[in-house]
PDB file of N, CA and C in Angstrom:
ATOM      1  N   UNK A   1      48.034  32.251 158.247  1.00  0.00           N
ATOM      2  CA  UNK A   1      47.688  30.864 158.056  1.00  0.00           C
ATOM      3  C   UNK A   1      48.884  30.010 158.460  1.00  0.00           C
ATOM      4  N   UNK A   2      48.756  28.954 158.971  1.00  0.00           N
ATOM      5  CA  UNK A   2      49.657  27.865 159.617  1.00  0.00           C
ATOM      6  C   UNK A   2      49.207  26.571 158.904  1.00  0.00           C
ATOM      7  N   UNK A   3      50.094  26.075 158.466  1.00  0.00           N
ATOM      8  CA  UNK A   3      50.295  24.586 158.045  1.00  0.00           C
ATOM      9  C   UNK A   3      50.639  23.725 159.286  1.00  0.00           C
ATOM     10  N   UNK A   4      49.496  22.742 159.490  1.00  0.00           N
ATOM     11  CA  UNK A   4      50.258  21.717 160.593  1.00  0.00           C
ATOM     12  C   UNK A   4      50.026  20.664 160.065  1.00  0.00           C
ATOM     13  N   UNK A   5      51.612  19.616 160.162  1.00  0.00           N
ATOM     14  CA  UNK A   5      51.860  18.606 159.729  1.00  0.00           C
ATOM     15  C   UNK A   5      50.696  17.575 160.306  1.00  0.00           C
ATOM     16  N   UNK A   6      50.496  16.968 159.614  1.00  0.00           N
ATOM     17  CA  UNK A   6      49.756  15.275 160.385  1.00  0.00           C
ATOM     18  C   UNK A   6      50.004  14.759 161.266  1.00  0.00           C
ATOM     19  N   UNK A   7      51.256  14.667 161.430  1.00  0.00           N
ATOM     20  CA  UNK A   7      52.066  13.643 162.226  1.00  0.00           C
ATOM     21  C   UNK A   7      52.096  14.383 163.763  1.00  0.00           C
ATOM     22  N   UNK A   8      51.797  15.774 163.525  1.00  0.00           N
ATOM     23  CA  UNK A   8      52.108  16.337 165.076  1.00  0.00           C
ATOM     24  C   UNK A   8      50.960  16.312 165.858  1.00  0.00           C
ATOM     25  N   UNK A   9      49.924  16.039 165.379  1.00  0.00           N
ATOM     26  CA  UNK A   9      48.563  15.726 165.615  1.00  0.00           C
ATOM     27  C   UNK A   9      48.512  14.542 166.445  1.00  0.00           C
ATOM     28  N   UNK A  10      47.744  14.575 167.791  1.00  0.00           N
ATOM     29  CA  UNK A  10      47.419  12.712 168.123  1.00  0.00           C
ATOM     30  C   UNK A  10      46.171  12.585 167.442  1.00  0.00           C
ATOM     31  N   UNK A  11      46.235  11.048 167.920  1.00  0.00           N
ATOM     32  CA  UNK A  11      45.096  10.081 166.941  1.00  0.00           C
ATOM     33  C   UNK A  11      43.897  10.568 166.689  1.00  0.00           C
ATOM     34  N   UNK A  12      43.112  11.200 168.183  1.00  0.00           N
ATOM     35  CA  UNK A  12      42.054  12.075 168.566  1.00  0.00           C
ATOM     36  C   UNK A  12      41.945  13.329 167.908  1.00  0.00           C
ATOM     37  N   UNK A  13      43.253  14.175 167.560  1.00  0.00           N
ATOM     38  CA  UNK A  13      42.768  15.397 166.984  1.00  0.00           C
ATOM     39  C   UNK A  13      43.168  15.511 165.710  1.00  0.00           C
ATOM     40  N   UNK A  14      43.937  13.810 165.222  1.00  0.00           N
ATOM     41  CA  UNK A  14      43.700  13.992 163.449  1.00  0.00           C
ATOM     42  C   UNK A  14      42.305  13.429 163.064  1.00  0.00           C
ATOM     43  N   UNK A  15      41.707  12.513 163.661  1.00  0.00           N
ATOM     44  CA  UNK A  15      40.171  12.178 163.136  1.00  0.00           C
ATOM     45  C   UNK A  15      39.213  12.966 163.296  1.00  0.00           C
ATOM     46  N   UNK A  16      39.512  14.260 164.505  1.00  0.00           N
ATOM     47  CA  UNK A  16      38.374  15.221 164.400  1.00  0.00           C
ATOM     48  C   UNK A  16      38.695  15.949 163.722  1.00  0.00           C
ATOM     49  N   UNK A  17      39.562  16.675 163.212  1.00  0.00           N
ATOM     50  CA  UNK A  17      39.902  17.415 161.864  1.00  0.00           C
ATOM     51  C   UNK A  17      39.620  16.630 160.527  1.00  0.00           C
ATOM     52  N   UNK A  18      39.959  15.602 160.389  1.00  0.00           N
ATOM     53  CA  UNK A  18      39.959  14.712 159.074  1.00  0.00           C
ATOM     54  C   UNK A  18      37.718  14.587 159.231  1.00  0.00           C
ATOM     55  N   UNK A  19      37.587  14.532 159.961  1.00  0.00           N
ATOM     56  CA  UNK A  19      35.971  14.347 160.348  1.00  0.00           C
ATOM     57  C   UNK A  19      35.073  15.522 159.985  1.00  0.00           C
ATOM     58  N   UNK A  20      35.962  16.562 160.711  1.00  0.00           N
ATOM     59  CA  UNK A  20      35.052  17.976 160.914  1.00  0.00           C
ATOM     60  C   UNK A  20      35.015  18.325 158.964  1.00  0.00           C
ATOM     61  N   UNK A  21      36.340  17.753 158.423  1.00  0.00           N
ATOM     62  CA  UNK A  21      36.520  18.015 157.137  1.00  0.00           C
ATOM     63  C   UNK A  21      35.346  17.385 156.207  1.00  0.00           C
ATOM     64  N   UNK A  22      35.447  16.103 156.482  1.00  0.00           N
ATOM     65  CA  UNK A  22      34.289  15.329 155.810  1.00  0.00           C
ATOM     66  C   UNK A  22      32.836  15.039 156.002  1.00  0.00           C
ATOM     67  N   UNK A  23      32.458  16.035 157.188  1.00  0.00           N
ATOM     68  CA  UNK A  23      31.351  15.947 157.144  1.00  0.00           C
ATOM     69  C   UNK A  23      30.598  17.761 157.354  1.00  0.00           C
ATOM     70  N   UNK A  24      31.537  18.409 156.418  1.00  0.00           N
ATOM     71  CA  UNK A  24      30.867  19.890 156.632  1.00  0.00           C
ATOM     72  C   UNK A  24      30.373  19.741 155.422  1.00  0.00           C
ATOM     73  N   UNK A  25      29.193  20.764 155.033  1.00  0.00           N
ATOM     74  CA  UNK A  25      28.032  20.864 154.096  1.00  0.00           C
ATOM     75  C   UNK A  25      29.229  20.906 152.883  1.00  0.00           C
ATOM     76  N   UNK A  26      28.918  20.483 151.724  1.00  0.00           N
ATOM     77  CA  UNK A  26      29.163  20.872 150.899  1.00  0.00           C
ATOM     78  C   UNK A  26      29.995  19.852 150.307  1.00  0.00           C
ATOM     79  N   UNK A  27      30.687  19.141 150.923  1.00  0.00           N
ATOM     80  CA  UNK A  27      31.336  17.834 150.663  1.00  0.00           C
ATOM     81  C   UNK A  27      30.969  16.575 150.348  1.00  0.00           C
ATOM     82  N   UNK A  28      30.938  16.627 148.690  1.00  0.00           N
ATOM     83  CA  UNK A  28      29.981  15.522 147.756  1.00  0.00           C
ATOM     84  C   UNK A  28      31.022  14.763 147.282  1.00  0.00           C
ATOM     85  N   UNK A  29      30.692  13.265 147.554  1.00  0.00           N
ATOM     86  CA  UNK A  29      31.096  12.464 146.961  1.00  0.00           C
ATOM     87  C   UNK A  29      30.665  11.600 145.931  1.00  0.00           C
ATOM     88  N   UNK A  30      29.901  12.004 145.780  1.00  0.00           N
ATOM     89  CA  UNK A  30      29.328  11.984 144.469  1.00  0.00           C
ATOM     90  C   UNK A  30      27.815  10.840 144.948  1.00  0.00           C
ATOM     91  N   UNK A  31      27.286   9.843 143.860  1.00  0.00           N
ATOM     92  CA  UNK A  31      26.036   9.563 144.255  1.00  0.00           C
ATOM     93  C   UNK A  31      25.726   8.214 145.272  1.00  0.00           C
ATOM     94  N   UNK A  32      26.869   7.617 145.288  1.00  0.00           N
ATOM     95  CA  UNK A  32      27.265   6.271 146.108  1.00  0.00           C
ATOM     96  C   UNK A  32      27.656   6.938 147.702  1.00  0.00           C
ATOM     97  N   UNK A  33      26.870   5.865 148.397  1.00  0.00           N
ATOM     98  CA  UNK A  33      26.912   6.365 150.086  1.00  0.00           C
ATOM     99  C   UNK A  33      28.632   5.794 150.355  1.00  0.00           C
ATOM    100  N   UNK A  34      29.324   6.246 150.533  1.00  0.00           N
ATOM    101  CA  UNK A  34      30.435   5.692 150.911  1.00  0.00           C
ATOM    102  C   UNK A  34      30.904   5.815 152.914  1.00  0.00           C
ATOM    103  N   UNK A  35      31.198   4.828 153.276  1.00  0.00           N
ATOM    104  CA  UNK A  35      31.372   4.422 154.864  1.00  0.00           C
ATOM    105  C   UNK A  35      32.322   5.374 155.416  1.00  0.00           C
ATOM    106  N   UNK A  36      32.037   6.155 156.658  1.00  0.00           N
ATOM    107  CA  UNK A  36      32.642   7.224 157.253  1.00  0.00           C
ATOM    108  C   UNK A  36      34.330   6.572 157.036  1.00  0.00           C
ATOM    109  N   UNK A  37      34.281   5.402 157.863  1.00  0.00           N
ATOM    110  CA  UNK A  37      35.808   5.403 157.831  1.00  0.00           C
ATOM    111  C   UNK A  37      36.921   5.346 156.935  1.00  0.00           C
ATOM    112  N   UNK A  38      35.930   5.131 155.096  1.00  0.00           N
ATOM    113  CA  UNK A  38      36.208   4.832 153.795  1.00  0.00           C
ATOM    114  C   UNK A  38      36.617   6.431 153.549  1.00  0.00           C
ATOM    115  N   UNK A  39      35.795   7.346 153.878  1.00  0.00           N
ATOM    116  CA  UNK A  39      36.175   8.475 153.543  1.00  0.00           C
ATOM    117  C   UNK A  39      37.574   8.755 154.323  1.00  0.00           C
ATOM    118  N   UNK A  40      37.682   8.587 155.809  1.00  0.00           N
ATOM    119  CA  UNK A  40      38.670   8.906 156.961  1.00  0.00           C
ATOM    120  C   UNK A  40      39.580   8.382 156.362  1.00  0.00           C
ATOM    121  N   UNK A  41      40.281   7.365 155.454  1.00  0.00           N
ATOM    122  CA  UNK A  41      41.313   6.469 155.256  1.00  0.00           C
ATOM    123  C   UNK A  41      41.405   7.271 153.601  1.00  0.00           C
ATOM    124  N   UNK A  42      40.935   8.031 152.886  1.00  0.00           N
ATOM    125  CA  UNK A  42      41.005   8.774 151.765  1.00  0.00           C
ATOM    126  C   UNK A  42      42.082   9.811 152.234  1.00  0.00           C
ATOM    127  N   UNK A  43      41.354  10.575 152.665  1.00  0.00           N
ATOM    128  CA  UNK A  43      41.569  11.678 153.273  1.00  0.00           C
ATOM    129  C   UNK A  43      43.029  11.914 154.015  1.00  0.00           C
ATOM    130  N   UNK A  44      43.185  10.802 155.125  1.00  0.00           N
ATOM    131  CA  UNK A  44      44.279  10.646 155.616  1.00  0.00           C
ATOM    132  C   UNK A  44      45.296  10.100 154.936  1.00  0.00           C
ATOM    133  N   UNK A  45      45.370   9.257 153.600  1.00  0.00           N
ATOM    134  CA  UNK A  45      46.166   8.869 152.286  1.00  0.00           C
ATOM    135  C   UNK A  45      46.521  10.395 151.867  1.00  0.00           C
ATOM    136  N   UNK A  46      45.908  11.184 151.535  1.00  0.00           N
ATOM    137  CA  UNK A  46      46.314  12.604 150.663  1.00  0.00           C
ATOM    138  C   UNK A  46      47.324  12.998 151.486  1.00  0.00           C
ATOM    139  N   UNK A  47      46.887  13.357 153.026  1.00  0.00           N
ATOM    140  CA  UNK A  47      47.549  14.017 153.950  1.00  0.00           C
ATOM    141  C   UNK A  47      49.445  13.467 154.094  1.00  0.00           C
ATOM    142  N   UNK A  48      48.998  11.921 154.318  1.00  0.00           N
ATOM    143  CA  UNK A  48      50.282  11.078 154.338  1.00  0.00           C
ATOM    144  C   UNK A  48      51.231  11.084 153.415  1.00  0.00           C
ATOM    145  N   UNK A  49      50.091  11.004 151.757  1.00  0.00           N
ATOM    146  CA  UNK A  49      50.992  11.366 150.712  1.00  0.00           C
ATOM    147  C   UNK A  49      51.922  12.682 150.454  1.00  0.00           C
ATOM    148  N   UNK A  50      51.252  13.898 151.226  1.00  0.00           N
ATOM    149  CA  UNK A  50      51.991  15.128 150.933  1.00  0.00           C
ATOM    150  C   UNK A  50      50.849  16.011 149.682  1.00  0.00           C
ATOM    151  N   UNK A  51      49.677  15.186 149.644  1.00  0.00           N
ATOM    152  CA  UNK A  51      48.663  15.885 148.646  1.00  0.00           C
ATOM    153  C   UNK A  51      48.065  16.869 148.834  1.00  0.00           C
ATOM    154  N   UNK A  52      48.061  16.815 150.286  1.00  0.00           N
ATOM    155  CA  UNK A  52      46.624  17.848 151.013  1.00  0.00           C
ATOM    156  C   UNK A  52      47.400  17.895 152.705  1.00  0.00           C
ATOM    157  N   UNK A  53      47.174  19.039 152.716  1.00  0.00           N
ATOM    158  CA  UNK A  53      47.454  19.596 153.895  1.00  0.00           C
ATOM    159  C   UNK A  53      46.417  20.953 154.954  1.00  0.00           C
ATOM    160  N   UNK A  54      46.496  20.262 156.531  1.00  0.00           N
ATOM    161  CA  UNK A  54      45.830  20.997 157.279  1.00  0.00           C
ATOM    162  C   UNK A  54      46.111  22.338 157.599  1.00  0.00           C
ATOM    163  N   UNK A  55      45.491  23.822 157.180  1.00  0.00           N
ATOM    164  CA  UNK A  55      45.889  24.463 157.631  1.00  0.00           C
ATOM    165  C   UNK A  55      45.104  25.563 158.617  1.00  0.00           C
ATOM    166  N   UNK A  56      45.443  26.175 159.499  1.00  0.00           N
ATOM    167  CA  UNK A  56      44.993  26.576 160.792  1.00  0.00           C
ATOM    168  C   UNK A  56      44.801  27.995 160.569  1.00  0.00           C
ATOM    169  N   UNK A  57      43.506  29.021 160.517  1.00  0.00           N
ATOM    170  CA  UNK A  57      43.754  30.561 160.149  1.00  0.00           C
ATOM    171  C   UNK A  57      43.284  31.121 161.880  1.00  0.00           C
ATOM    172  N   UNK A  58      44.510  31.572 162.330  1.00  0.00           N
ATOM    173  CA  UNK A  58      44.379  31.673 163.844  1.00  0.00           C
ATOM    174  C   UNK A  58      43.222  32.826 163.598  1.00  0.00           C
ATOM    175  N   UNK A  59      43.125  33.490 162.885  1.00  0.00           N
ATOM    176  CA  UNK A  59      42.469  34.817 163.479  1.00  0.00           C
ATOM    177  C   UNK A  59      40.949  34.900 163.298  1.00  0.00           C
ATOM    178  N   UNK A  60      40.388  33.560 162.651  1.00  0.00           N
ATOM    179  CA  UNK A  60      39.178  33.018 162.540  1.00  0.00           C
ATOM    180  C   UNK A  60      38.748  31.932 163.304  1.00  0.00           C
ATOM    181  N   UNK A  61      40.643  31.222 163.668  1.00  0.00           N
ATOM    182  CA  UNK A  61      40.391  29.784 164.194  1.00  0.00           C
ATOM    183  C   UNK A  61      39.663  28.186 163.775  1.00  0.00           C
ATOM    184  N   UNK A  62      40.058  28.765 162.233  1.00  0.00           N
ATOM    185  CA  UNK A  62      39.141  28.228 161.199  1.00  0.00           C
ATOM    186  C   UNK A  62      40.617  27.092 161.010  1.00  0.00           C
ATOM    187  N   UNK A  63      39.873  25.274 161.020  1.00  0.00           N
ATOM    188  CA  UNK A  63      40.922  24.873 160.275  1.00  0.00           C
ATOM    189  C   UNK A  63      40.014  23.464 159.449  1.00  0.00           C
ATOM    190  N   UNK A  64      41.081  23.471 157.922  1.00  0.00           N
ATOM    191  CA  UNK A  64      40.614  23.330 157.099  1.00  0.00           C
ATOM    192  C   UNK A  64      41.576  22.173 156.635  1.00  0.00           C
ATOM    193  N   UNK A  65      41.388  21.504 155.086  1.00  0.00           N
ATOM    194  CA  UNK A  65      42.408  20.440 154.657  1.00  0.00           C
ATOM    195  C   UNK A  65      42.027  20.915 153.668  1.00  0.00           C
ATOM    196  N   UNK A  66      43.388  21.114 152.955  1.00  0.00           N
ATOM    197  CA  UNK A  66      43.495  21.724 151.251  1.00  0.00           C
ATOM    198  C   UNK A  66      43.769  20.933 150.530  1.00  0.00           C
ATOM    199  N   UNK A  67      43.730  20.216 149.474  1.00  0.00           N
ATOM    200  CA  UNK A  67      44.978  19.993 148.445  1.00  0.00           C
ATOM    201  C   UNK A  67      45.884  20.998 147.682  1.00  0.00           C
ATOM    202  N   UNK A  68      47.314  20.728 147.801  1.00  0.00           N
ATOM    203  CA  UNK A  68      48.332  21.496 147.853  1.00  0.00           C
ATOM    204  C   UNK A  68      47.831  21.673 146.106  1.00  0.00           C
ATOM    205  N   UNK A  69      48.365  22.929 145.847  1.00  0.00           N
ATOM    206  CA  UNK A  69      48.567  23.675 144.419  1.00  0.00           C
ATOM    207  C   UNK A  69      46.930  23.577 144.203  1.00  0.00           C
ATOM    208  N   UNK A  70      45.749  24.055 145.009  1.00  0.00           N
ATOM    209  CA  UNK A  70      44.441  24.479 145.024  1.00  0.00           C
ATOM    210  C   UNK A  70      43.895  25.541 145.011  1.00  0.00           C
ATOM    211  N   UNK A  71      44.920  26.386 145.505  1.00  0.00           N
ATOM    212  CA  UNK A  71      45.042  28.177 145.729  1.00  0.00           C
ATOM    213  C   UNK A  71      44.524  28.257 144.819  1.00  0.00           C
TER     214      UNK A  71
END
């Protein structure tokens, strides 16, 4: 597994990760429709903060956004 920072990301391949994140099955925000880019600006706050981080599992090619101490 690989941790990649935010910042090394361009604009294009942090919103399709931050995207692919928020719109795979299973990701409830509970019962209020909230606006794609409302979620995108959440999401990217955690990341910025150091809350949640992207990480990359080469051998699946699977990549994901955690919040740190989630293990």
């Amino acid at each position: 597994m690989l941790v990649i920072p935010i910042h090394t990301l361009s604009d294009t391949a942090q919103i399709g990760v931050i995207d692919a994140f928020i719109l795979r099955e299973g990701t409830d925000y509970g019962h209020r429709d909230i606006p794609i880019e409302e979620k995108r600006d959440r999401v990217r706050k955690l990341l910025d903060d150091g809350l949640a981080e992207i990480r990359f599992y080469p051998e699946t090619e699977f990549i994901d956004i955690v919040l740190k101490g989630s293990e």
